[in-house]
Protein backbone atom coordinates (compact mmCIF):
# COMPACT_ATOMS: atom_id res chain seq x y z
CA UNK A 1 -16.71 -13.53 -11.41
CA UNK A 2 -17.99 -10.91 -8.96
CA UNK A 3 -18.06 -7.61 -11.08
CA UNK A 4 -15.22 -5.16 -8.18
CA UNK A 5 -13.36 -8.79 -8.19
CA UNK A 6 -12.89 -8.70 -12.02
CA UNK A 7 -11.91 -4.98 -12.09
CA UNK A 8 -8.88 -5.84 -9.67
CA UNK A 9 -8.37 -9.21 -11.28
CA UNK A 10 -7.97 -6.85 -14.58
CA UNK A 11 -5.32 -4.25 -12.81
CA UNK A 12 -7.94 -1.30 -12.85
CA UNK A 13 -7.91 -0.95 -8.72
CA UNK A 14 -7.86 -2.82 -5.73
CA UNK A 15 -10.92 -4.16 -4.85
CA UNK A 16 -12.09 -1.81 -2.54
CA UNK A 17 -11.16 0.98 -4.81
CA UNK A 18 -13.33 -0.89 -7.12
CA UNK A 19 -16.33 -1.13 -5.09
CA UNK A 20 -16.29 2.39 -5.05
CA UNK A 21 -15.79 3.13 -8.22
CA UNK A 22 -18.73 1.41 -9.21
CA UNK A 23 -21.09 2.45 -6.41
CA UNK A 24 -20.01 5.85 -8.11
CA UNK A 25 -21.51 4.75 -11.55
CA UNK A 26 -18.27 4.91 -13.50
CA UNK A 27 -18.80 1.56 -14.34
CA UNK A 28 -20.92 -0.13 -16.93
CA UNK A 29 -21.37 -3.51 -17.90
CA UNK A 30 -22.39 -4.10 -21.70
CA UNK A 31 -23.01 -0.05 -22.29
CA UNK A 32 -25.29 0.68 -18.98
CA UNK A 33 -23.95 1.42 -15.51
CA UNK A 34 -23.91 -0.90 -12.88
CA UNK A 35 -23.78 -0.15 -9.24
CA UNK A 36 -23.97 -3.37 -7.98
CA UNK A 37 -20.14 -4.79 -7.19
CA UNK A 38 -21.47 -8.19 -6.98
CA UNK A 39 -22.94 -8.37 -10.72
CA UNK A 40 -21.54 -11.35 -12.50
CA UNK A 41 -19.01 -10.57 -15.55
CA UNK A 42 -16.24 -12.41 -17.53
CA UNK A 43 -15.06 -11.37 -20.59
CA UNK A 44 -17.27 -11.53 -22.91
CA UNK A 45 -19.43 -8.91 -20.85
CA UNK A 46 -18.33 -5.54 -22.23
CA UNK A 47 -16.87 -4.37 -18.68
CA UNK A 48 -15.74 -0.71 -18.95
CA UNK A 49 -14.78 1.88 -16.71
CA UNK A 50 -14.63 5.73 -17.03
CA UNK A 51 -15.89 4.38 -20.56
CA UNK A 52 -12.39 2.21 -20.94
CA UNK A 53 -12.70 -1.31 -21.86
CA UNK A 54 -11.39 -3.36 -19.09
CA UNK A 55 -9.85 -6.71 -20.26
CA UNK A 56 -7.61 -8.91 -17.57
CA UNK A 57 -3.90 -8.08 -18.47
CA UNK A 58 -0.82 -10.15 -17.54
CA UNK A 59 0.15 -9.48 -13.40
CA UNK A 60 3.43 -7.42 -12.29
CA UNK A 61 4.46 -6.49 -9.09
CA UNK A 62 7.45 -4.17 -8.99
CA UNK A 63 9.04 -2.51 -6.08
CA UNK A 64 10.15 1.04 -5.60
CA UNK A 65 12.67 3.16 -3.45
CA UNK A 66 10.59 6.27 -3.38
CA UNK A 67 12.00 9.70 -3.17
CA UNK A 68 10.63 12.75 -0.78
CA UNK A 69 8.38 14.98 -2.89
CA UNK A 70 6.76 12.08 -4.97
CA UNK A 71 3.23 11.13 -4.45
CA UNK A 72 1.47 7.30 -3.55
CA UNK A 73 -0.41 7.98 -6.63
CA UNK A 74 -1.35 6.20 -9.94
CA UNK A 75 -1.95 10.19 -10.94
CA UNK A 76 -1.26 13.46 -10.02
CA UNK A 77 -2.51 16.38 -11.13
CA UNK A 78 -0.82 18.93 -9.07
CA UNK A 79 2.93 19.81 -9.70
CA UNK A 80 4.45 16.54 -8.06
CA UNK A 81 5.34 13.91 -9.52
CA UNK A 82 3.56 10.48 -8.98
CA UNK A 83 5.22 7.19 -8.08
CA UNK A 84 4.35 4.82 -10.91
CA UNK A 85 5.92 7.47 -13.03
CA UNK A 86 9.24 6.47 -11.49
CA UNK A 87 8.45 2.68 -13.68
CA UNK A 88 9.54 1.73 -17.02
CA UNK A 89 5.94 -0.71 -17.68
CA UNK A 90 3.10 -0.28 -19.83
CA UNK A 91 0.78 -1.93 -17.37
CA UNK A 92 -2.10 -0.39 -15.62
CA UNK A 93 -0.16 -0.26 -11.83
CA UNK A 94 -1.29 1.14 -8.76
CA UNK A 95 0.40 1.89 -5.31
CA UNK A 96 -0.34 -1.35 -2.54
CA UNK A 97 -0.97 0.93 0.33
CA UNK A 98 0.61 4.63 0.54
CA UNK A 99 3.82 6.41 1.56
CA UNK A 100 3.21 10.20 2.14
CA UNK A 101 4.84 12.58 0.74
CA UNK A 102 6.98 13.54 3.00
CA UNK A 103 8.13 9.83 3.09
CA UNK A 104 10.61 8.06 1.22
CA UNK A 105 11.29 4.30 1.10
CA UNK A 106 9.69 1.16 -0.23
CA UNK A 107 6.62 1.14 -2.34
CA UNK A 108 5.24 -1.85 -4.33
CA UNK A 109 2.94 -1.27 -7.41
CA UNK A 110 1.20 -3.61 -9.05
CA UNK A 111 -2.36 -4.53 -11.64
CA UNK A 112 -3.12 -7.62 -9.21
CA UNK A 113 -5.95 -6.66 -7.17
CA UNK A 114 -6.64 -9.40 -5.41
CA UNK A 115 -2.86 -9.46 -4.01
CA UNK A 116 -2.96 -5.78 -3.13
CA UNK A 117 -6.02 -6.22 -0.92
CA UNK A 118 -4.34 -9.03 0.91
CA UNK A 119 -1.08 -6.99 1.54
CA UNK A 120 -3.27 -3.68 2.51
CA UNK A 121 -6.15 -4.90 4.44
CA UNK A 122 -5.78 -5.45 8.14
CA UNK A 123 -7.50 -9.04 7.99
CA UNK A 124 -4.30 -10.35 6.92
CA UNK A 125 -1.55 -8.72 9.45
CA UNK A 126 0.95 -8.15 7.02
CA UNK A 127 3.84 -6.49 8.41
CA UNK A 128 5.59 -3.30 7.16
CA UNK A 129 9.01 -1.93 9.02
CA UNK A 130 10.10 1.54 9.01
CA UNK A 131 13.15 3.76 9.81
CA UNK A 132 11.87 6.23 11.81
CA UNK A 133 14.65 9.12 12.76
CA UNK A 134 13.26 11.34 15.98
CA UNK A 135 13.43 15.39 17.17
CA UNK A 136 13.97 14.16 20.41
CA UNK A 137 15.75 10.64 21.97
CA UNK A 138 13.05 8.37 22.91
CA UNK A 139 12.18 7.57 26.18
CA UNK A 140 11.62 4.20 27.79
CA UNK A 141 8.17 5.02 28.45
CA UNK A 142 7.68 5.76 24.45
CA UNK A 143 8.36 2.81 23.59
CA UNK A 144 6.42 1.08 25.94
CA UNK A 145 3.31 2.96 24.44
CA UNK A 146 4.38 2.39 20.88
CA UNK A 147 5.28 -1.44 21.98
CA UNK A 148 1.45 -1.96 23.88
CA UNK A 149 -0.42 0.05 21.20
CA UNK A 150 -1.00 3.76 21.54
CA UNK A 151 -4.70 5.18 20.76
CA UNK A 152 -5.16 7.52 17.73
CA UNK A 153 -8.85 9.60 17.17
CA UNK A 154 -9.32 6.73 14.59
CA UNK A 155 -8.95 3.79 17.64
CA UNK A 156 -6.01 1.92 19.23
CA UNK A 157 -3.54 0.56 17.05
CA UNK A 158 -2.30 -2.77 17.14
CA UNK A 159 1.30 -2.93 19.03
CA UNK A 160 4.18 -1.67 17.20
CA UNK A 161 7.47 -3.96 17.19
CA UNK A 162 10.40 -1.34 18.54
CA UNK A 163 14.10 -1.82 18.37
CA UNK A 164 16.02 1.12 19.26
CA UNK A 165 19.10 1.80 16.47
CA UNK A 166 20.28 5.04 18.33
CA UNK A 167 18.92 7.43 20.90
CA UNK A 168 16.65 9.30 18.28
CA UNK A 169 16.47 6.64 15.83
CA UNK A 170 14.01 3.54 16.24
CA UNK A 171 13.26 0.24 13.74
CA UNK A 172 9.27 0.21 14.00
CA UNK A 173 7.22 -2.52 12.21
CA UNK A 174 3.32 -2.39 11.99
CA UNK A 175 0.39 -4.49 10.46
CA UNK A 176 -2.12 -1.84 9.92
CA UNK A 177 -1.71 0.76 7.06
CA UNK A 178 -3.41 3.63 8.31
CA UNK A 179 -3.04 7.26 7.07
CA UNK A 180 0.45 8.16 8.24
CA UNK A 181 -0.22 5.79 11.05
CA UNK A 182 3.37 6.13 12.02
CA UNK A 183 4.21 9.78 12.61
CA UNK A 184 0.71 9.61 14.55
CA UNK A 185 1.30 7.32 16.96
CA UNK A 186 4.53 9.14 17.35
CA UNK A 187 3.43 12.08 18.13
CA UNK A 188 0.53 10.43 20.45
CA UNK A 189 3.46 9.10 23.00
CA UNK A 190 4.68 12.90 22.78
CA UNK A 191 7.69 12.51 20.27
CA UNK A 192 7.81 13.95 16.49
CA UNK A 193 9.48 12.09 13.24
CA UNK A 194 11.36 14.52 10.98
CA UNK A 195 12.46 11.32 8.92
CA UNK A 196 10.31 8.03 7.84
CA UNK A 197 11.77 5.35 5.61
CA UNK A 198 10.00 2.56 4.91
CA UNK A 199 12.32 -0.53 4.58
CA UNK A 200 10.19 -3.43 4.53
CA UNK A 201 7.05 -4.57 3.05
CA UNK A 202 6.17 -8.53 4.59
CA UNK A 203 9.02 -10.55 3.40
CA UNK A 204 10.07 -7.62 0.65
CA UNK A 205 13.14 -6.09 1.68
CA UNK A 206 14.24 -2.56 0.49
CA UNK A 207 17.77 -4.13 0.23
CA UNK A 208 20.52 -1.83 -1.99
CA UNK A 209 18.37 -0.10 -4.53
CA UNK A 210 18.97 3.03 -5.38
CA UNK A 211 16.30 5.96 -4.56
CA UNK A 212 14.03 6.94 -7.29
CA UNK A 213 14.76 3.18 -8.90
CA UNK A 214 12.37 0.56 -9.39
CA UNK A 215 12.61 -3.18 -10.41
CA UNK A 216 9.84 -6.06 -10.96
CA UNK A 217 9.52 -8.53 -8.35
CA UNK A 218 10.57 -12.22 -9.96
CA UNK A 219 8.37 -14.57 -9.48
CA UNK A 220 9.70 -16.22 -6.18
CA UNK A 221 9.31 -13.21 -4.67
CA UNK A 222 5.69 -12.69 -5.39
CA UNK A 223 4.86 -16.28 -4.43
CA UNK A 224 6.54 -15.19 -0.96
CA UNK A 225 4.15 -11.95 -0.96
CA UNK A 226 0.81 -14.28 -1.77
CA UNK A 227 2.22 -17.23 1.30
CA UNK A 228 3.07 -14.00 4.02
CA UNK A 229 -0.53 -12.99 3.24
CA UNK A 230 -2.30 -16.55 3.39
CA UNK A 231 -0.04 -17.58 6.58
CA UNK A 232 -1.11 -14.02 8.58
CA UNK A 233 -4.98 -14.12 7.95
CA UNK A 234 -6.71 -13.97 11.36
């Protein structure tokens, strides 16, 4: 196995976290560095990383109702607190994706690499819905923009699926995951969010639980996450 594939088979990142971990050199392969993410490696090779043996662990998925104030983070060294510190598991788990800050809402975690990658990258179109509560009611033309794609400094988004709840409150999905790609293309069609809730992650709903709780996905529910990911690759 492909040396970033078996550090995200093992839980220690996604795969493109991996990549550049080890194009960093914190990553050695039988006690010298390797910068080369397509070395081969199983087991028996001595992987280690930040000089932590790496070993493939058993896979979790859990799901999280995050809180304002707590970070996307695996760590945080500042003040805040960081999201897989809101989970009662011993595994090495990661945030798929982000949720600012500011943000509250659905999060998964998980060690499976190779299943956050397909969630996260935009290859595979997976879709993520948001509450999204306004300063100011949207107009028809908003939502036109938002609905045909609106173009950030980083390049035109895909189109956003818009359903209007209330005058300043909209139901937006998107299948791109960029950096609070949401309260930017709101504020390109000339609107501002003072309240994002993510409610939806592909067929994941946030359903009834509580903020600040988390709970592992069974395993029906992660076989839906792996099909929504094969079914959406373009």
């Amino acid at each position: 196995m492909r040396l970033a594939k078996y550090l995200a088979h093992c839980g220690v990142a996604s795969r493109r976290r991996s990549e550049e971990l080890i194009a960093a050199g914190r990553v050695s392969v039988g006690g010298h560095t390797v910068t080369d993410p397509a070395r081969e490696v199983d087991e028996s090779s001595a992987v280690e990383a930040d000089g932590r043996s790496v070993t493939p662990e058993p896979r979790e998925v859990w799901m999280v109702n995050k809180p304002a104030g707590i970070t996307s983070t695996a760590r945080e060294p500042g003040w805040r607190r960081a999201v897989v510190e809101l989970v009662d598991s011993r595994r090495r788990l990661y945030p798929v994706g982000r949720l600012d800050a500011d943000s509250t809402g659905l999060i998964l975690l998980t060690n499976d690499g190779e299943l956050a990658n397909r969630l996260t990258h935009p290859r595979y179109g997976v879709e993520r819905s948001y509450r999204v509560r306004l300063r100011r009611a949207a107009t028809e033309s908003q939502l036109r923009r938002l609905r045909r794609g609106v173009e950030l400094e980083d390049g035109l988004t895909a189109p956003a699926g818009v359903r209007r709840s209330s005058p300043r409150v909209l139901e937006l999905t998107i299948t791109e995951g960029r950096n609070r790609q949401v309260r930017r293309m709101v504020e390109a069609v000339g609107n501002e969010v003072v309240k994002l809730a993510r409610t939806r992650f592909g067929p994941i709903d946030l359903g009834e639980l509580p903020e600040g709780k988390a709970r592992q996905l069974r395993r029906p529910e992660v076989q839906r996450l792996w099909k929504d990911a094969r079914s959406n690759e373009r």
